[in-house]
C-alpha atoms as a PDB file:
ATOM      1  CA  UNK A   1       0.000   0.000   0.000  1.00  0.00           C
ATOM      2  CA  UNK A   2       1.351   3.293  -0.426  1.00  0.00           C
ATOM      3  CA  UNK A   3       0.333   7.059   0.687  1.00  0.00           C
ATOM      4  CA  UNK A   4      -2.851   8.395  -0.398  1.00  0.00           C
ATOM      5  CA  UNK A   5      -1.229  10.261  -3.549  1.00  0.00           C
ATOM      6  CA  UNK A   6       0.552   7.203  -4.272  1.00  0.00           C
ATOM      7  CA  UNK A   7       4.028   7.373  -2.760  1.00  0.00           C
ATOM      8  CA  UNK A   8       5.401   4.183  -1.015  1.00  0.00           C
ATOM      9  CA  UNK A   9       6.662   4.499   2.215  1.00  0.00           C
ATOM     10  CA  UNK A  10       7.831   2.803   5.153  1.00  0.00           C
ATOM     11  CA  UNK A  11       5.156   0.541   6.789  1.00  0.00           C
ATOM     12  CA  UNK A  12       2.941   0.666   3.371  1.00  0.00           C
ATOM     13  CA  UNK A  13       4.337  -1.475   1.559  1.00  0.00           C
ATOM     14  CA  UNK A  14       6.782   0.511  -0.562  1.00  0.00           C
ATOM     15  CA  UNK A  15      10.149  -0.765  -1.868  1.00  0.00           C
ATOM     16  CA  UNK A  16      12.056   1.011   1.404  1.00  0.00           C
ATOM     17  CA  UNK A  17       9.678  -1.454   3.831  1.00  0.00           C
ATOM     18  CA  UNK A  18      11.045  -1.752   7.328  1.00  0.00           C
ATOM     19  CA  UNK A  19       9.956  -4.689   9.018  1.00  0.00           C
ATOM     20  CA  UNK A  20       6.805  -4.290  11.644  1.00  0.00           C
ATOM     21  CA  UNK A  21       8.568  -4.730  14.728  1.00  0.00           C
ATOM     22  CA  UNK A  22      11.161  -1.733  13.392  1.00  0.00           C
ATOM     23  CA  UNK A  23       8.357   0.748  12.409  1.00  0.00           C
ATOM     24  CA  UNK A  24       6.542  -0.226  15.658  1.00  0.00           C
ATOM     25  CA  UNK A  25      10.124   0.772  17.628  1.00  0.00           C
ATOM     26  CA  UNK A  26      10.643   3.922  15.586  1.00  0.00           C
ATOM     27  CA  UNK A  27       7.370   5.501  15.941  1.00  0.00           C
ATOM     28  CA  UNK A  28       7.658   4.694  19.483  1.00  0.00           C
ATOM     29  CA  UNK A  29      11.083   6.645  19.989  1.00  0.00           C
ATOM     30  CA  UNK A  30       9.482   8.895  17.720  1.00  0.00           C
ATOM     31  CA  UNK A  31       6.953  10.155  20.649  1.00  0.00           C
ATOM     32  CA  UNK A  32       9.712  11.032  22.386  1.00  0.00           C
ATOM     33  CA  UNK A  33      11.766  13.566  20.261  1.00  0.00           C
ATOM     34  CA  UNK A  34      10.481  16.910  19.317  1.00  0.00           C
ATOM     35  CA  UNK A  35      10.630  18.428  15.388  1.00  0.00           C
ATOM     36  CA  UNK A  36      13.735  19.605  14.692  1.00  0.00           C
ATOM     37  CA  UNK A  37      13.496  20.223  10.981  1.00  0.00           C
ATOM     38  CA  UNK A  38      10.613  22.669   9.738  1.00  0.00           C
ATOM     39  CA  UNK A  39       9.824  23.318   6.186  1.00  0.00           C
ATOM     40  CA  UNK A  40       7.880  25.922   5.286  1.00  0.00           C
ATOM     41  CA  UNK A  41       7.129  28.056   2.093  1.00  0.00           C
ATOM     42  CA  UNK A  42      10.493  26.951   0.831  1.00  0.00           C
ATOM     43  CA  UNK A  43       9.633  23.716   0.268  1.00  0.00           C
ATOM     44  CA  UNK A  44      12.392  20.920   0.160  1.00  0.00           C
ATOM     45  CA  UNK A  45      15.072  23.045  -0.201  1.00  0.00           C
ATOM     46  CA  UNK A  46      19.104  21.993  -0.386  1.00  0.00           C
ATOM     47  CA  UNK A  47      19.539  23.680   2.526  1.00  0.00           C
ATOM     48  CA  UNK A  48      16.894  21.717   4.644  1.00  0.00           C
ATOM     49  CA  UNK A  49      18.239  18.362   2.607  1.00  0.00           C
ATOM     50  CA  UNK A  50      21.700  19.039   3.796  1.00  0.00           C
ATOM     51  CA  UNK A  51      20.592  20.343   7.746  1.00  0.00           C
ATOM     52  CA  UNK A  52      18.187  16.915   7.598  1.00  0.00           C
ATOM     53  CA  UNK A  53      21.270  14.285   6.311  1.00  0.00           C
ATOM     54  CA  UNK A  54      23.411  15.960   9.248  1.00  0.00           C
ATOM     55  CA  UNK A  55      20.787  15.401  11.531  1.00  0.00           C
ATOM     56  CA  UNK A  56      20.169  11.563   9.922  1.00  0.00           C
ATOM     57  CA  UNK A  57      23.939  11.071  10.670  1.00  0.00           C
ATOM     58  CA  UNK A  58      23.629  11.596  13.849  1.00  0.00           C
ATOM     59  CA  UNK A  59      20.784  10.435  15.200  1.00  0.00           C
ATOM     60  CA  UNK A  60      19.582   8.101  13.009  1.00  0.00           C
ATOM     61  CA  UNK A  61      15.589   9.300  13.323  1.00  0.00           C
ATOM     62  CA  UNK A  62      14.477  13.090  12.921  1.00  0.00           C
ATOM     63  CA  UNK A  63      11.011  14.346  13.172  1.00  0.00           C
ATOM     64  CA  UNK A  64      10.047  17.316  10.866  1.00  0.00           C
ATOM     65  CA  UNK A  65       7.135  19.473  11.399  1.00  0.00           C
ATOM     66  CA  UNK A  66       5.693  21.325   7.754  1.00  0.00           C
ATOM     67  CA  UNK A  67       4.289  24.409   8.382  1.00  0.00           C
ATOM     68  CA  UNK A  68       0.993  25.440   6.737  1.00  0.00           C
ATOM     69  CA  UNK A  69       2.839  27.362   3.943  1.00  0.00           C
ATOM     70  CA  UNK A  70       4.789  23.917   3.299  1.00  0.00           C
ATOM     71  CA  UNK A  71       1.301  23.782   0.949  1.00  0.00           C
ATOM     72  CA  UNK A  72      -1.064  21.277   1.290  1.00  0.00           C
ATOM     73  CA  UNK A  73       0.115  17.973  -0.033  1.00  0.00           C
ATOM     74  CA  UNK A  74       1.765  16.239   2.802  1.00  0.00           C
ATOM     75  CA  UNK A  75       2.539  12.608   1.400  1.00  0.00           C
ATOM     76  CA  UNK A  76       4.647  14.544  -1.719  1.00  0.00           C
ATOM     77  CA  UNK A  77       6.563  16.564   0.992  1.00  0.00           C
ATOM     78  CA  UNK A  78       7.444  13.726   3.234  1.00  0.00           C
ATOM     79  CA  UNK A  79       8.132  11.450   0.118  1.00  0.00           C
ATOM     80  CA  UNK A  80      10.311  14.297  -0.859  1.00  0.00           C
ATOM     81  CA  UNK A  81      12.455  15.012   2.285  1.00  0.00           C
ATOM     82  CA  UNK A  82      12.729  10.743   2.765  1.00  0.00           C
ATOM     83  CA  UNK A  83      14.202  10.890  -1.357  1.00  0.00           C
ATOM     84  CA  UNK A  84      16.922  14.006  -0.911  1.00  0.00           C
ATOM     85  CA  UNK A  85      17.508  12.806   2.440  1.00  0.00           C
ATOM     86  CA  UNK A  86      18.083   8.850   1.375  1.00  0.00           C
ATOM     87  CA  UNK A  87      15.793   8.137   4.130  1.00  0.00           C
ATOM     88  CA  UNK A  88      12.932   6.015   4.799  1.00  0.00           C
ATOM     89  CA  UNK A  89       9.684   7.716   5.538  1.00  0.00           C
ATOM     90  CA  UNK A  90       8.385   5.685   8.637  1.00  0.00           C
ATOM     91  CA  UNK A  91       5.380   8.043   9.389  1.00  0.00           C
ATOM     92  CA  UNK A  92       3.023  11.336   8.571  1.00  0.00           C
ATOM     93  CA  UNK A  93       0.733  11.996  11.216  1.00  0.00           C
ATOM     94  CA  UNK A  94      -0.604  15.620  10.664  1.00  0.00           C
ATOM     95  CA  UNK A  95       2.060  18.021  10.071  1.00  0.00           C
ATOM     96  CA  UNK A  96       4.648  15.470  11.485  1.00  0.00           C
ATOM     97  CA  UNK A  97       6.865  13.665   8.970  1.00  0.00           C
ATOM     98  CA  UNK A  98       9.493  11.252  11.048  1.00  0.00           C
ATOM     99  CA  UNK A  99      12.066   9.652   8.924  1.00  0.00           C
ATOM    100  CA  UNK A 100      14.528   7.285   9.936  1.00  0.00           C
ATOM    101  CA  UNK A 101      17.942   6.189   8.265  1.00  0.00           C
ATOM    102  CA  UNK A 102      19.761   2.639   9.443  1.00  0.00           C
END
């Protein structure tokens, strides 16, 4: 299965599929960190590509908040960041995007 505009992602079946126990384990650490990535008008810029690998790096799972002006398609965005970022996209819940790297 894959995000309601298509895009596969962690979890839905898509070709980056973590197995259950993993996406269970990340969204739970996930609870725990706040956003510290936020895209807004910009879109998926280099800059916010290169801040979110540095952050991957490190810490292996980032949460980014989109702000309303991020525009209105959410799946595309996180689908987006998980691409530049050569992440996986474990979860969008809201405005939430949390993407995790092994």
């Amino acid at each position: 299965m894959a995000t309601s505009s298509g895009i596969p992602c962690a979890g839905r079946g898509g070709r980056d599929t973590l197995d259950k126990k993993r996406i269970i384990e990340l969204r739970g650490k996930a609870q725990h960190i706040k956003a510290t990535v936020h895209v807004g008008r910009e879109g998926v810029s280099d800059s916010v590509a290169g801040e979110l690998k540095r952050q991957l790096d490190k810490s292996k799972l980032v949460k980014v908040k989109l702000l309303e002006s991020a525009g209105d398609d959410k799946d595309l965005v996180g689908a987006d960041l998980a691409r530049k970022a050569g992440a996986t996209l474990v979860e969008i819940r809201g405005r939430t995007v949390v993407l995790a790297r092994d």
